[in-house]
C-alpha atoms as a PDB file:
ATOM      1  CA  UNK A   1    -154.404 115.685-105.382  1.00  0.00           C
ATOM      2  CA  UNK A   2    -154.851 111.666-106.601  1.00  0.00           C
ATOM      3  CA  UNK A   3    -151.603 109.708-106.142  1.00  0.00           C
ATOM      4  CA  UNK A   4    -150.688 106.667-107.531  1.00  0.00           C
ATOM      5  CA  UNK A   5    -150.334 105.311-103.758  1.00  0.00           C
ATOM      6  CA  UNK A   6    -153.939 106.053-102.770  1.00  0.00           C
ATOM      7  CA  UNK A   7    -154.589 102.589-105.086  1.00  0.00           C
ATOM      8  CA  UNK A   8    -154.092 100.260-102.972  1.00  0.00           C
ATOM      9  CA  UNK A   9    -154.752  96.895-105.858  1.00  0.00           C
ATOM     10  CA  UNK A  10    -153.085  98.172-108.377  1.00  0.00           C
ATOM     11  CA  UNK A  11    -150.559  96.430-110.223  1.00  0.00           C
ATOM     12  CA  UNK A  12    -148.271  97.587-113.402  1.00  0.00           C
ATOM     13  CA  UNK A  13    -145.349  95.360-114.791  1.00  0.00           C
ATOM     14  CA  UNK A  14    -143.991  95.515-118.160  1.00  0.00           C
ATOM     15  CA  UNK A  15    -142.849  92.192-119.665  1.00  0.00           C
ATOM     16  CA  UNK A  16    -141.390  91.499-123.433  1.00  0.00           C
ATOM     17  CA  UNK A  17    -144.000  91.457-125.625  1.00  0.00           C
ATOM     18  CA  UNK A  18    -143.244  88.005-127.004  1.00  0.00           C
ATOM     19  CA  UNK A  19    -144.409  86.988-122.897  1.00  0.00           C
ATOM     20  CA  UNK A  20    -147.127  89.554-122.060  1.00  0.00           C
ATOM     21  CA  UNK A  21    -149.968  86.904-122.398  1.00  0.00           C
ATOM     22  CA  UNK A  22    -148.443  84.240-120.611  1.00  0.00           C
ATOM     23  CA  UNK A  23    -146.995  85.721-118.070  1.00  0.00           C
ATOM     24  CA  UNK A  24    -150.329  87.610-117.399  1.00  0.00           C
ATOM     25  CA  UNK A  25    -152.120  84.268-117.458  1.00  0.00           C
ATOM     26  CA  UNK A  26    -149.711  82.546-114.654  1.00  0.00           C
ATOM     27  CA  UNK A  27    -150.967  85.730-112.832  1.00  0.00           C
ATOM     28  CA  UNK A  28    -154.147  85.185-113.330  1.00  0.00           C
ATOM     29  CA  UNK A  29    -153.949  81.081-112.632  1.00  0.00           C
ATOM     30  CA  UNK A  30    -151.525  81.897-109.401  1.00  0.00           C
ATOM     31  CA  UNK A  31    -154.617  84.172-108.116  1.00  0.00           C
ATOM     32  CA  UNK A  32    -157.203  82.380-108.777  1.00  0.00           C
ATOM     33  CA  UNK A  33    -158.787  84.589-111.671  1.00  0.00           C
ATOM     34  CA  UNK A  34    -160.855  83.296-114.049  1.00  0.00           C
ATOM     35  CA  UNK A  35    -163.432  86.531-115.033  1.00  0.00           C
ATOM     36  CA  UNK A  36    -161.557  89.095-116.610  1.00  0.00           C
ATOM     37  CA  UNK A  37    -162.031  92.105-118.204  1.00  0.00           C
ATOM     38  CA  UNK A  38    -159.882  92.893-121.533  1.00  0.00           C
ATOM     39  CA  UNK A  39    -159.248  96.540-122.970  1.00  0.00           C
ATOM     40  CA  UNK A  40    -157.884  97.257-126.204  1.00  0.00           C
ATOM     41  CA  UNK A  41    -156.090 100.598-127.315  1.00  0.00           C
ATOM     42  CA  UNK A  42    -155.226 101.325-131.153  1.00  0.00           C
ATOM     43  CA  UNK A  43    -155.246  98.692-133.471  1.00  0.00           C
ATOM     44  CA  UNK A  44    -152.219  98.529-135.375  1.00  0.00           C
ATOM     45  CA  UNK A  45    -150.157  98.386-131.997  1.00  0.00           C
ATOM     46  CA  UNK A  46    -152.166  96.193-130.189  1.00  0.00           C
ATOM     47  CA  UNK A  47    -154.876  93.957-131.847  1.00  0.00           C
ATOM     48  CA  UNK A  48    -152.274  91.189-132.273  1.00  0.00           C
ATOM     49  CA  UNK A  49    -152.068  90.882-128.698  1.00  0.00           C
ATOM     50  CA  UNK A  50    -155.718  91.335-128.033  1.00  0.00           C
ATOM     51  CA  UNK A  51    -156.182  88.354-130.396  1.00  0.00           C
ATOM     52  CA  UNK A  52    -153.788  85.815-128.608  1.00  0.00           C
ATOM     53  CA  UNK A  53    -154.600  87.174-125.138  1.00  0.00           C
ATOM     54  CA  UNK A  54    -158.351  86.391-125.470  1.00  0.00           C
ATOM     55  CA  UNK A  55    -157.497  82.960-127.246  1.00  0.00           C
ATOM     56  CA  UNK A  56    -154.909  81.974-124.471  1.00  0.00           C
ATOM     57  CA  UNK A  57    -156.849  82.885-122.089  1.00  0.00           C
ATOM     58  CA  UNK A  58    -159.851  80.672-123.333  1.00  0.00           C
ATOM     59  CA  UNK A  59    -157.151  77.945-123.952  1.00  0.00           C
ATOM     60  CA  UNK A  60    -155.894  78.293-120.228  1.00  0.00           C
ATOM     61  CA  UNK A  61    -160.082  78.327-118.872  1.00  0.00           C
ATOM     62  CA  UNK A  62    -160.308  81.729-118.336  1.00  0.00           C
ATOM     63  CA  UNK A  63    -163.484  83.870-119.314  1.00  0.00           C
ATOM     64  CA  UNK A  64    -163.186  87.290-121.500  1.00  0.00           C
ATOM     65  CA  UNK A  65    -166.429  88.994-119.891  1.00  0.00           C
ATOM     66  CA  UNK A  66    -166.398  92.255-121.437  1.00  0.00           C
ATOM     67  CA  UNK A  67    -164.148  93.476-123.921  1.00  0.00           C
ATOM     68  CA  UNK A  68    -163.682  97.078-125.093  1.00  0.00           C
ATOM     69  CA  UNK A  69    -162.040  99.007-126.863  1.00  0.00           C
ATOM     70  CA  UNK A  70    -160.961 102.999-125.810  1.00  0.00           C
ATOM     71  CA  UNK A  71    -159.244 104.366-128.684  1.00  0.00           C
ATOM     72  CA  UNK A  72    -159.759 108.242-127.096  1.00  0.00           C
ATOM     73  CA  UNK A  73    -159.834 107.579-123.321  1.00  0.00           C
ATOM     74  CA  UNK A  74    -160.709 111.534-122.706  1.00  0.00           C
ATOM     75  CA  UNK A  75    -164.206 110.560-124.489  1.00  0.00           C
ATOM     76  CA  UNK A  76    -164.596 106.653-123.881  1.00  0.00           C
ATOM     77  CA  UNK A  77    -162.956 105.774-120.646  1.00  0.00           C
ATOM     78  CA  UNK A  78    -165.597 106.563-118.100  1.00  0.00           C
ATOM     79  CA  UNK A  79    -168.460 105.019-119.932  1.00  0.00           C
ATOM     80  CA  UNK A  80    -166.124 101.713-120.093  1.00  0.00           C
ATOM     81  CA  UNK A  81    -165.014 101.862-116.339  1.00  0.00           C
ATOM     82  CA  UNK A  82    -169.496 102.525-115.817  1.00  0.00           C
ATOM     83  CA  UNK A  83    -170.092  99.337-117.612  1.00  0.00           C
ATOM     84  CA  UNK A  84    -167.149  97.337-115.644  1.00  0.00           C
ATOM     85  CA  UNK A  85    -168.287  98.306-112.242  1.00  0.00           C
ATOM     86  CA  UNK A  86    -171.934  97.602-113.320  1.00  0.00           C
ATOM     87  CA  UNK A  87    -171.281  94.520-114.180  1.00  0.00           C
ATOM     88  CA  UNK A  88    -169.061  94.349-110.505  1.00  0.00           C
ATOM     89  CA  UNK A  89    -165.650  92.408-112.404  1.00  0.00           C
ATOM     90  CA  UNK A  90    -162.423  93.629-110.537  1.00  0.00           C
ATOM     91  CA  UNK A  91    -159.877  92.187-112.613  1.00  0.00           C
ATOM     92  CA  UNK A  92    -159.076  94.421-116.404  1.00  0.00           C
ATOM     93  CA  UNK A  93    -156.038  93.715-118.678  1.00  0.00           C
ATOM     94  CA  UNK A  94    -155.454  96.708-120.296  1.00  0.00           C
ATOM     95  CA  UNK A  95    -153.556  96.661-124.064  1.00  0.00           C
ATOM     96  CA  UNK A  96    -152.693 100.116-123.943  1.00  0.00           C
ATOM     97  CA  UNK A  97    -150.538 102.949-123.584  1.00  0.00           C
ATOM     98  CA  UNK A  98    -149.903 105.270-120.716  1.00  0.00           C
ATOM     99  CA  UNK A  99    -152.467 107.545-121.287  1.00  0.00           C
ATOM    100  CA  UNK A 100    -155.018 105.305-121.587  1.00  0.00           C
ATOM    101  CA  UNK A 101    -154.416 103.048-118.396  1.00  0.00           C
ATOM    102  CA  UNK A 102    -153.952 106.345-116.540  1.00  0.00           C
ATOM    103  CA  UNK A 103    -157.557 107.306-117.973  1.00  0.00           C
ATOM    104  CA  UNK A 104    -158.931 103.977-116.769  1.00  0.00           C
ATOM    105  CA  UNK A 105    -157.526 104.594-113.025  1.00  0.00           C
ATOM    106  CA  UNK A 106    -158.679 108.096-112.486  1.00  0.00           C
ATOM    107  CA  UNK A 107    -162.190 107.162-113.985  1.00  0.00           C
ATOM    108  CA  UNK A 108    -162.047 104.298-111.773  1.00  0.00           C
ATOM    109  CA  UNK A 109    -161.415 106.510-109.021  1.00  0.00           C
ATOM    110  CA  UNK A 110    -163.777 109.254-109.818  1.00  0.00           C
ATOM    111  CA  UNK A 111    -166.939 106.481-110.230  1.00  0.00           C
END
């Protein structure tokens, strides 16, 4: 059976939500990241986010190069996680719940 542990780049921290985007962002300057992926879940949780994490992100040089949205990750998550590794970008910030992020690392997995 799939364990978390068999992944070995995966990261998962939880931050206020007044800091998500900047705190991501110092990640992503501290790495060296500038092409990232950005995933949206439901709207009226996260769109605000989405919104100011895509503008910050431009603000701070960094490059949105696919966005997406999985609002039913059962149905929409492995044609997303196609298109990502098609286009060969490693690094996705997910604005989502569990189930979807969990949806997005099997698929990953399973591709």
């Amino acid at each position: 059976p799939f364990k978390a542990s068999d992944i070995s780049e995966f990261l998962r921290s939880v931050v206020s939500h007044t800091s998500f985007t900047f705190a991501w962002i110092a990640v992503y300057k501290a790495c060296g990241w500038k092409d990232i992926v950005v995933i949206l879940a439901e709207e009226t949780r996260f769109r605000g986010h989405f919104e100011l994490h895509k503008r910050e992100m431009k603000n701070a040089g960094m490059n949105v190069k696919i966005e997406a949205q999985i609002l039913d990750p059962l149905a929409q998550t492995d044609a997303v996680m196609k298109r990502i590794k098609f286009s060969k970008y490693r690094i996705i910030q997910a604005l989502t719940f569990q189930n979807t992020w969990r949806a997005m690392l099997c698929s990953a997995r399973e591709i």
